[in-house]
C-alpha atoms as a PDB file:
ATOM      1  CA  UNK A   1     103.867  97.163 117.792  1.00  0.00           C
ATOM      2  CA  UNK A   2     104.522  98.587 114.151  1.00  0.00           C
ATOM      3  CA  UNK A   3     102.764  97.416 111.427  1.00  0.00           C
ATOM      4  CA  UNK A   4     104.138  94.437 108.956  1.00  0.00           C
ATOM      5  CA  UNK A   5     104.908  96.275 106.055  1.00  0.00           C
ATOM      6  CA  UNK A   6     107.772  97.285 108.620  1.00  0.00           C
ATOM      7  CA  UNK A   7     108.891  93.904 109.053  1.00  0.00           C
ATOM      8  CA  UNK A   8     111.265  94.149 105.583  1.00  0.00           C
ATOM      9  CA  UNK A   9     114.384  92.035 105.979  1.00  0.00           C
ATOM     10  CA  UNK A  10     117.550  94.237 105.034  1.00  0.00           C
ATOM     11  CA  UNK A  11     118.901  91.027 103.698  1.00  0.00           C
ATOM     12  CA  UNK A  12     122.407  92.406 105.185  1.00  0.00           C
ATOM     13  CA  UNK A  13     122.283  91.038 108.883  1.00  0.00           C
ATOM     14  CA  UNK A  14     119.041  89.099 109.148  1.00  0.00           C
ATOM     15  CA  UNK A  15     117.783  92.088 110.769  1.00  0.00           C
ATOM     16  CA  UNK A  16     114.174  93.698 110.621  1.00  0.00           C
ATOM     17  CA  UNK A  17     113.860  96.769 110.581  1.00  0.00           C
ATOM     18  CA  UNK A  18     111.317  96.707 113.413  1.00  0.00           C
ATOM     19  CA  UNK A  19     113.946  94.817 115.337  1.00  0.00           C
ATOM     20  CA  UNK A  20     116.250  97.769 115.848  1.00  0.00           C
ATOM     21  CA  UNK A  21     116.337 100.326 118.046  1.00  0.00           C
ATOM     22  CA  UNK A  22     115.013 103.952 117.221  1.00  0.00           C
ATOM     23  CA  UNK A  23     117.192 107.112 117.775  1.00  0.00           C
ATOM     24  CA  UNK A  24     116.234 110.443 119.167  1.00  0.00           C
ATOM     25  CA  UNK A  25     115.429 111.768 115.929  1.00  0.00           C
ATOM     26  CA  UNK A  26     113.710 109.238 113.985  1.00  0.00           C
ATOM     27  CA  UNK A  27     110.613 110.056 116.056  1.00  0.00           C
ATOM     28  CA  UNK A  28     109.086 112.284 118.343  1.00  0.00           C
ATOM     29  CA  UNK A  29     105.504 112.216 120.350  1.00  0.00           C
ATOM     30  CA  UNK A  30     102.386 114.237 119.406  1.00  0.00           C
ATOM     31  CA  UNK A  31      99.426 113.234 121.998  1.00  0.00           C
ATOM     32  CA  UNK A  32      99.529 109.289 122.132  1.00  0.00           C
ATOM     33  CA  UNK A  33     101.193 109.134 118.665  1.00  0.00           C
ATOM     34  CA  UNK A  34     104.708 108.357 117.657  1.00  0.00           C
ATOM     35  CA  UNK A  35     105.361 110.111 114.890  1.00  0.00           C
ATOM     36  CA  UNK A  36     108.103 109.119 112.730  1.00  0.00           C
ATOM     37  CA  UNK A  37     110.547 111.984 111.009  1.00  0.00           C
ATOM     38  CA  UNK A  38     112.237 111.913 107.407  1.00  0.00           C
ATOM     39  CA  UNK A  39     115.502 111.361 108.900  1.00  0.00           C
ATOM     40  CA  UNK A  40     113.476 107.311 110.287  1.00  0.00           C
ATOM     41  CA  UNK A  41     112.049 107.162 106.564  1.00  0.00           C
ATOM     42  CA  UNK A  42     115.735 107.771 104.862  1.00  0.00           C
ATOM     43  CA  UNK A  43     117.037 104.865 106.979  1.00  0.00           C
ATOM     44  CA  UNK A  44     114.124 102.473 106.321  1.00  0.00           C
ATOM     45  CA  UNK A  45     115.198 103.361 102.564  1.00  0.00           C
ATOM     46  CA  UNK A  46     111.823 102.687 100.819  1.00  0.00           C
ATOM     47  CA  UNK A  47     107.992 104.447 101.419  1.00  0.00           C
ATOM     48  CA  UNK A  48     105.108 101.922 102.912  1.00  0.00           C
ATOM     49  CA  UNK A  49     102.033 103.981 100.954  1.00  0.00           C
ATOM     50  CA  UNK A  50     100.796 104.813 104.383  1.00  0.00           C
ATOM     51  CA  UNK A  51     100.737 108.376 103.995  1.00  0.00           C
ATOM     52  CA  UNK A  52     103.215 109.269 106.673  1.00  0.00           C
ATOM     53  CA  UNK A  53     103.550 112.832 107.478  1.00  0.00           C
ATOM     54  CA  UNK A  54     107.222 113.349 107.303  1.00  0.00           C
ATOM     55  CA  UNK A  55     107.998 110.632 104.326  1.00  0.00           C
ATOM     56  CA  UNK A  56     110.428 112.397 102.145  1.00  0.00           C
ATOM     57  CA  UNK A  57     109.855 109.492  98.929  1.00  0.00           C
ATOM     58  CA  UNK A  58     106.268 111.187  97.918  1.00  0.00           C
ATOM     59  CA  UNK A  59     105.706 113.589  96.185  1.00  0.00           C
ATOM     60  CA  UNK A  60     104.720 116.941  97.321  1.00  0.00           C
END
């Protein structure tokens, strides 16, 4: 289960974002971890603060 701050309503469709379905290359497994990419973090359109490895909205 993600995390709420992932729960954001696009306002569009009624959608969450947690409610759709992931493609190939938003994430990809290290060990027991799904890691998601900076192609997931361009779609989700915003950054969560969490520190995420690939997030392309903080600085460097």
């Amino acid at each position: 289960m993600m995390p709420n701050h992932d729960l954001k309503d696009d306002g569009k469709s009624g959608e969450t974002e947690a409610s759709r379905e992931l493609a190939p290359e938003d994430f990809y497994y290290e060990g027991p971890y799904l890691v998601f990419t900076s192609a997931y973090h361009l779609k989700r359109g915003y950054c969560c603060n969490s520190g995420c490895r690939h997030c392309p909205y903080r600085e460097p």
